[in-house]
Protein backbone atom coordinates (compact mmCIF):
# COMPACT_ATOMS: atom_id res chain seq x y z
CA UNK A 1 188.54 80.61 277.96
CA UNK A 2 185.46 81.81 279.78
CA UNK A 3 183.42 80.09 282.12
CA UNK A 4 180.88 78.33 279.17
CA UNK A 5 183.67 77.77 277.50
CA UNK A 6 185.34 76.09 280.10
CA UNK A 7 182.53 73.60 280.43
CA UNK A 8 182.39 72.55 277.48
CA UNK A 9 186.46 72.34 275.89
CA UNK A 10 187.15 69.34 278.00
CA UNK A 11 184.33 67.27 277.26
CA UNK A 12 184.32 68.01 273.69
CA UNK A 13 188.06 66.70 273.58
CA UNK A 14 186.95 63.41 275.01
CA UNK A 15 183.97 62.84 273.23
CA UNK A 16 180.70 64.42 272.07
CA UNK A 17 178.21 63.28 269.84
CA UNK A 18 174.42 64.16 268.43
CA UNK A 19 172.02 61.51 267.06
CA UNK A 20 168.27 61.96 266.06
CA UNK A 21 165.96 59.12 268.21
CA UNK A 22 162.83 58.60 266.49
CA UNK A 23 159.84 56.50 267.63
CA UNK A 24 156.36 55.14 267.76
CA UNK A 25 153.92 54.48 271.11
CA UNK A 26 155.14 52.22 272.44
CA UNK A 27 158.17 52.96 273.48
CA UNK A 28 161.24 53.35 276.22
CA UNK A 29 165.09 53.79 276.44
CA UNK A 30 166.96 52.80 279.41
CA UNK A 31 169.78 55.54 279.68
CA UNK A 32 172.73 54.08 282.08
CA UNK A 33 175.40 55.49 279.86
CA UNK A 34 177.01 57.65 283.16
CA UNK A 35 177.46 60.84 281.03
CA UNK A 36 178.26 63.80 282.73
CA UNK A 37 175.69 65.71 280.47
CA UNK A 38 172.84 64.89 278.31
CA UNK A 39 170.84 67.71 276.34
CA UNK A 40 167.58 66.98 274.67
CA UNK A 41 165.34 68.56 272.54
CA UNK A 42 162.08 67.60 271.99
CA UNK A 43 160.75 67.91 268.21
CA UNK A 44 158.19 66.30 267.17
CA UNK A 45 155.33 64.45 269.69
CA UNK A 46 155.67 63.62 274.13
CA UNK A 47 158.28 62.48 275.89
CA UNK A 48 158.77 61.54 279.78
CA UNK A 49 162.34 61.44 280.75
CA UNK A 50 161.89 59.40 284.63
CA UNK A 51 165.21 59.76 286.88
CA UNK A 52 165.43 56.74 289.32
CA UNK A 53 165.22 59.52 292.24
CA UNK A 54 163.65 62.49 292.08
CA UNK A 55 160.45 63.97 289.94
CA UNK A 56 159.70 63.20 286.14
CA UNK A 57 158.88 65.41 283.76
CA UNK A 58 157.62 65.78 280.13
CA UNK A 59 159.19 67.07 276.97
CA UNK A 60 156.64 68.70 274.64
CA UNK A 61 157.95 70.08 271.13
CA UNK A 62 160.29 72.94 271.75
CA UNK A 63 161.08 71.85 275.41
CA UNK A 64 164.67 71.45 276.02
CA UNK A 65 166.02 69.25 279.27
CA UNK A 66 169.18 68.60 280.31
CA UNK A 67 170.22 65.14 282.44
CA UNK A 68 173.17 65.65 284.76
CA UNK A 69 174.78 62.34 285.46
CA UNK A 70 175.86 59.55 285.95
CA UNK A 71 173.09 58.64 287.75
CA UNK A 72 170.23 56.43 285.18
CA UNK A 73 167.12 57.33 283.79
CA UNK A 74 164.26 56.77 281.57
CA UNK A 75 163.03 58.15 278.09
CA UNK A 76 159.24 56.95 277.39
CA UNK A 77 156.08 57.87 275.66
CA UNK A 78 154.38 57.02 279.14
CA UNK A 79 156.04 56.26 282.62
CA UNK A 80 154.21 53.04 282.40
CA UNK A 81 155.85 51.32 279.27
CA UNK A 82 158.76 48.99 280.08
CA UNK A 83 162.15 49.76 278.55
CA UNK A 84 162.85 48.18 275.02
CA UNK A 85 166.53 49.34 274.87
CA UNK A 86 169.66 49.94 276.97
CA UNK A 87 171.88 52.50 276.66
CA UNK A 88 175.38 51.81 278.61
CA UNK A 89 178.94 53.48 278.46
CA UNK A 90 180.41 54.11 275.15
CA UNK A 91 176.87 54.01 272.99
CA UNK A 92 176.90 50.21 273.78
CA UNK A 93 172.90 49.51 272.78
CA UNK A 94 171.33 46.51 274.53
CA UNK A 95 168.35 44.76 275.03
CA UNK A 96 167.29 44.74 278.94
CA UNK A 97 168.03 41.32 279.27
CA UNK A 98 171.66 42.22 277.76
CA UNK A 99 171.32 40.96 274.20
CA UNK A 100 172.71 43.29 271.32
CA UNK A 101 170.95 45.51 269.82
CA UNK A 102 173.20 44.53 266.59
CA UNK A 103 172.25 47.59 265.07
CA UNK A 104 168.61 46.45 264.62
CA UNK A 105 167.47 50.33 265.69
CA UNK A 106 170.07 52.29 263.53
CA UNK A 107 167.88 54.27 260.80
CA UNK A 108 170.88 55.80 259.29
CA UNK A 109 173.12 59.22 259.46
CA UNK A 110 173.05 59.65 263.37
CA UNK A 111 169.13 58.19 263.36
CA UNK A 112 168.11 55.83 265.61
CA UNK A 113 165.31 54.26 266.94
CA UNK A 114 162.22 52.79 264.89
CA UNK A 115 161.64 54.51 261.99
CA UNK A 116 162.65 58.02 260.33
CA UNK A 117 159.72 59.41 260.61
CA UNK A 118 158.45 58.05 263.89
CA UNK A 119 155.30 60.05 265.60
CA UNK A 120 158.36 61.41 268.31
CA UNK A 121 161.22 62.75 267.52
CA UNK A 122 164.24 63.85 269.87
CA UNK A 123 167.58 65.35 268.83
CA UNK A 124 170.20 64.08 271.88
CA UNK A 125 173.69 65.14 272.40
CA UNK A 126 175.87 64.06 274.89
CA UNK A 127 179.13 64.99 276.23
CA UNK A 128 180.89 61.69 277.02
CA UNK A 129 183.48 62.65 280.32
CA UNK A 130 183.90 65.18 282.59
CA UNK A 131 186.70 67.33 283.67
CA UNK A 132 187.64 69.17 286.78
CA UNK A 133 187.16 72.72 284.74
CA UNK A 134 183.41 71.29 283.33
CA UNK A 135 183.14 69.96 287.16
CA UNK A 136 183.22 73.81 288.42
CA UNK A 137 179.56 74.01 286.51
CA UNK A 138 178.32 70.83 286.16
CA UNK A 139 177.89 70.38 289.80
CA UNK A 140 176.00 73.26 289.80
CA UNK A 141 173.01 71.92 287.75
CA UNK A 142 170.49 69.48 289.26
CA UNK A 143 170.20 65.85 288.25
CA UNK A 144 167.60 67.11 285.63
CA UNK A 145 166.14 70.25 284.48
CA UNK A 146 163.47 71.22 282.21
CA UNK A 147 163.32 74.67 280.07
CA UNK A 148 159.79 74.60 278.25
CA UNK A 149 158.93 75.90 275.09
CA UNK A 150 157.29 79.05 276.33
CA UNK A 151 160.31 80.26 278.79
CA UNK A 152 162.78 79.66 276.06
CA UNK A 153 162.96 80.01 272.49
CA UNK A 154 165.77 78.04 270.63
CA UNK A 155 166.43 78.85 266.68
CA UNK A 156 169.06 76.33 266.28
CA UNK A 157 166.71 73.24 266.53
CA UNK A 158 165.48 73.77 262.86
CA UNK A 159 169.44 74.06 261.91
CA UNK A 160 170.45 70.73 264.05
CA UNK A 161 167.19 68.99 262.14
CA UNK A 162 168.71 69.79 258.62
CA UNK A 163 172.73 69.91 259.66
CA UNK A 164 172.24 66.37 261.51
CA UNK A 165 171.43 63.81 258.83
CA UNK A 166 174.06 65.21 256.42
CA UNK A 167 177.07 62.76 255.96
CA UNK A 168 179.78 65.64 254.21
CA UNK A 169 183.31 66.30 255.03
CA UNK A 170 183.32 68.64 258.63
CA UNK A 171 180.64 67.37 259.39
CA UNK A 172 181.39 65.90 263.05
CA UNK A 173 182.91 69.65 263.48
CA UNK A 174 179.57 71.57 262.27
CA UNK A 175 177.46 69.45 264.92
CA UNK A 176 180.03 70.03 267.94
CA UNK A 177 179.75 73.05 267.42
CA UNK A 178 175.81 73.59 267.49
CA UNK A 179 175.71 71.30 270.20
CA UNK A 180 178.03 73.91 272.17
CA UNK A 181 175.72 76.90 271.23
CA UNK A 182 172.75 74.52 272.13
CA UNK A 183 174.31 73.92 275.49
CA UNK A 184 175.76 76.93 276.45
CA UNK A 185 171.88 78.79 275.14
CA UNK A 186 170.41 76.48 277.78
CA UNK A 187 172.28 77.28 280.45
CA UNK A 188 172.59 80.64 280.16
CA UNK A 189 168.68 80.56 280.00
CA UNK A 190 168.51 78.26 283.41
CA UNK A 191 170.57 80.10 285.54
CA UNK A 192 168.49 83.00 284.28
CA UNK A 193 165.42 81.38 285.73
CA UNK A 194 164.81 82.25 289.61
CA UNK A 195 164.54 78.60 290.95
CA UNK A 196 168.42 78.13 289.35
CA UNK A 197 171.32 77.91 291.95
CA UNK A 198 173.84 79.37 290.13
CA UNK A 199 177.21 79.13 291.42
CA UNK A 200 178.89 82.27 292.95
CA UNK A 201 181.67 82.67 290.39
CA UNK A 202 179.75 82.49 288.04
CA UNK A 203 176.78 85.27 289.27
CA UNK A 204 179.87 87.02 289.83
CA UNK A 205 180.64 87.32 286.18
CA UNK A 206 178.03 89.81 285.79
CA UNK A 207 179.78 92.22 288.05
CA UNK A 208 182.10 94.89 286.80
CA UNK A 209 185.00 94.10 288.95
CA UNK A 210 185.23 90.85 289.85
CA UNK A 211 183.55 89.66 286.33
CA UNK A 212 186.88 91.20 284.84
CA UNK A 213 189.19 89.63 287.22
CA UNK A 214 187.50 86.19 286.13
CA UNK A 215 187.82 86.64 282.82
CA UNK A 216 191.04 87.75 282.95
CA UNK A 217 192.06 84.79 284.72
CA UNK A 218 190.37 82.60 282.98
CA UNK A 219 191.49 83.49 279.36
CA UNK A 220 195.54 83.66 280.18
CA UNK A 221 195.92 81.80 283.35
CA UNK A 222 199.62 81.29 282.05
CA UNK A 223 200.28 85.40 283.10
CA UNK A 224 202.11 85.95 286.29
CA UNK A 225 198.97 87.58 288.00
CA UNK A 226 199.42 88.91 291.36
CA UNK A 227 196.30 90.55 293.79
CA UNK A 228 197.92 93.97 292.53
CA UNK A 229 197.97 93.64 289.11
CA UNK A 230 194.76 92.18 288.82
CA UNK A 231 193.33 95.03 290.91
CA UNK A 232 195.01 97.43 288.43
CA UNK A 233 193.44 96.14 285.24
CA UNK A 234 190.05 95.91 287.51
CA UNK A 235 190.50 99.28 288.10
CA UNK A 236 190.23 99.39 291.98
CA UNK A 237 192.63 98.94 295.44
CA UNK A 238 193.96 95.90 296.34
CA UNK A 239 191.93 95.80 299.41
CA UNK A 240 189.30 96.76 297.59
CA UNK A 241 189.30 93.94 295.41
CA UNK A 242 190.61 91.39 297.50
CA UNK A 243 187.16 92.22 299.51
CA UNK A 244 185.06 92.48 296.75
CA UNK A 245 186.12 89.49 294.90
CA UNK A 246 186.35 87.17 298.23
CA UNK A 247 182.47 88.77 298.85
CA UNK A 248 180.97 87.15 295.18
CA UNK A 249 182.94 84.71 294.74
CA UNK A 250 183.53 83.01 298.42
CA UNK A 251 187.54 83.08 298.23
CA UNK A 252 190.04 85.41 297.94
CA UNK A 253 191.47 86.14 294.04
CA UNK A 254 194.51 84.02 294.49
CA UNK A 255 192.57 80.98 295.65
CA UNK A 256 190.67 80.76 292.69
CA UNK A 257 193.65 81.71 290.40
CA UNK A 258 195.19 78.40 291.36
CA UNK A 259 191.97 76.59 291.55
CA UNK A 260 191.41 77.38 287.80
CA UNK A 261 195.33 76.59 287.24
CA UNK A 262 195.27 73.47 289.23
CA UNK A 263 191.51 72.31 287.10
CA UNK A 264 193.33 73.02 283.68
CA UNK A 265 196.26 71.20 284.44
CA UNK A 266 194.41 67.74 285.78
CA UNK A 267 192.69 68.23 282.69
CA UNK A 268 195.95 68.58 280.35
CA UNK A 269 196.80 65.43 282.26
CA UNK A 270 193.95 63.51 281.55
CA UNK A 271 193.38 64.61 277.73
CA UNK A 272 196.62 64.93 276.33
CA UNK A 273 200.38 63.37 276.54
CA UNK A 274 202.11 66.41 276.62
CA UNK A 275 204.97 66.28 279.32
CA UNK A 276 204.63 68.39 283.02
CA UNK A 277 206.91 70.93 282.04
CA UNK A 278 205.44 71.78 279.02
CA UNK A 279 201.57 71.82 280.72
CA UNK A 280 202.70 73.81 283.85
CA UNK A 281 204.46 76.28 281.09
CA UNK A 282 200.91 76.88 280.11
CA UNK A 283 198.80 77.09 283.34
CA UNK A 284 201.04 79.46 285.07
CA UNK A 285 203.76 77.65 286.69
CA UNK A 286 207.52 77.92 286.24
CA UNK A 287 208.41 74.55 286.26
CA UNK A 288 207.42 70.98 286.47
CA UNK A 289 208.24 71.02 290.16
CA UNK A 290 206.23 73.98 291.13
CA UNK A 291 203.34 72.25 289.47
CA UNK A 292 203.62 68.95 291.38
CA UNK A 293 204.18 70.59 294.67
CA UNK A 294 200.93 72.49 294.15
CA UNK A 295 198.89 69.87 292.20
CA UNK A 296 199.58 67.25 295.43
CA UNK A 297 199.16 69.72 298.06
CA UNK A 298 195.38 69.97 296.63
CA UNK A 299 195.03 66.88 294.69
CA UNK A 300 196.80 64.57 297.32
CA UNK A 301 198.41 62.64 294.46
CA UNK A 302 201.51 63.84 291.99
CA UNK A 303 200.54 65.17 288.51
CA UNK A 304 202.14 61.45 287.38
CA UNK A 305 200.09 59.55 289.46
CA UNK A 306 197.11 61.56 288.36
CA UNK A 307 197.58 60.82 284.88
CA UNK A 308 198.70 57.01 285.82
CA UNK A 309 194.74 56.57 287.71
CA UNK A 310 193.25 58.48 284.57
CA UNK A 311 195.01 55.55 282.24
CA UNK A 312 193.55 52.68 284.36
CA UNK A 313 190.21 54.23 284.66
């Protein structure tokens, strides 16, 4: 699992979806939804997408932004027109003064808003939770962030536009995964761009040292990696890497090796019911004990009463 991938394997487990919004002037959505990451593309016609904090911008066709959340926002033809809709956790639609929608705005296969072919046209896909791996990258990306037509050039909005109103078996799979390449295309692009702050670890993937160490670690975090072995495959000294990697990255190779191990295992936790033997099998640890000794040395909590707030939340 690399680091894109990583972002995106927990989210999609808990939740992803795609929908077409189409509209006419006027018109506003009220997003307060809280997901960790929103992706839209603009199609057809203007949008403004309006943060409660922090500078607006506007979506022309081909323009791609991305909302970090949970904090709220605003989707608009103009700044100035109040919100006709609510958007709140779990796709519950509302009026603002908290009436149901009762459907009223669905248009059909993932379309919504006033009519098919409204004047604007967005395609929208949202990744519904957030996990400690995702968390690594996420918090890395400002509140929102714009990538305009003319810096990036995206050939899977034409597929998403014919793939997205189909209703055929696989469908649900076809879409998460164009939504992945959509996502992972626009970040690559963003940290590309010289106002991005990427994080370390992940500039550092484009070095040939401590790139391979990541990846290595990231793709079989179950392998009994010490300094020297990963300086082996890496080619170089321990001290040489231990320097190196602690350099790029801001910690020493170890410290991240249990980091990642630690992230996958909260995640485990959280997504599936497998037992704590059989998850610290496959993140690296020897037994269920070993895992709880080093999840609550870092965590503060035990693996169980991890997975006991996760349930109440």
């Amino acid at each position: 699992m690399d680091a894109l991938a990583g972002l995106l394997e927990g989210p999609r487990a808990r939740g992803a979806f795609m929908i077409r919004a189409c509209f006419d002037p006027p018109w506003s959505v009220r997003i307060e939804d809280r997901a960790p990451l929103t992706v839209m593309v603009m199609v057809r016609g203007d949008a403004w997408v309006i943060p409660d904090e922090g500078e607006r911008i506007r979506l022309r066709p081909g323009d791609l932004a991305i909302a970090r959340g949970p904090a709220p926002y605003t989707c608009a033809d103009d700044p100035g027109t109040a919100p006709q809709a609510l958007i709140l956790p779990g796709a519950e639609c509302r009026h603002p003064d908290g009436r149901s929608l009762n459907g009223s705005m669905d248009l059909g296969v993932r379309t919504w808003g006033d009519r098919p072919d409204g004047s604007a046209v967005m395609l929208i896909g949202t990744y519904l939770w957030q996990g400690e791996i995702s968390g690594r990258l996420l918090n890395a990306l400002p509140p929102l962030l714009c990538l305009t037509a003319d810096v990036w050039d995206c050939p899977l909005t034409p597929y998403l536009m014919e793939e997205i109103v189909r209703d055929e078996p696989g469908q649900e799979v076809v879409l998460d995964r164009l939504l992945d390449l959509l996502v992972i295309a626009a970040l690559r692009a963003w940290f590309s761009r010289p106002e991005a702050e990427a994080p370390a670890w992940y500039q550092a993937l484009a070095d040939p040292v401590v790139g391979r160490v990541l990846r290595l670690v990231q793709d079989d975090p179950a392998h009994p990696w010490t300094v020297a072995s990963l300086a082996a495959k890496a080619g170089v000294s321990r001290a040489a890497l231990a320097r190196r990697f602690t350099e790029l990255v801001g910690e020493p190779p170890m410290t991240y090796l249990t980091g990642w191990r630690l992230g996958l295992a909260a995640d485990a936790l959280r997504d599936t019911d497998d037992t704590l033997d059989a998850i610290a099998r496959r993140v690296g640890y020897g037994s269920a004990f070993a895992l709880s000794s080093a999840f609550k040395r870092v965590y503060g909590v035990s693996p169980q009463e991890h997975r006991g707030r996760v349930a109440v939340g």
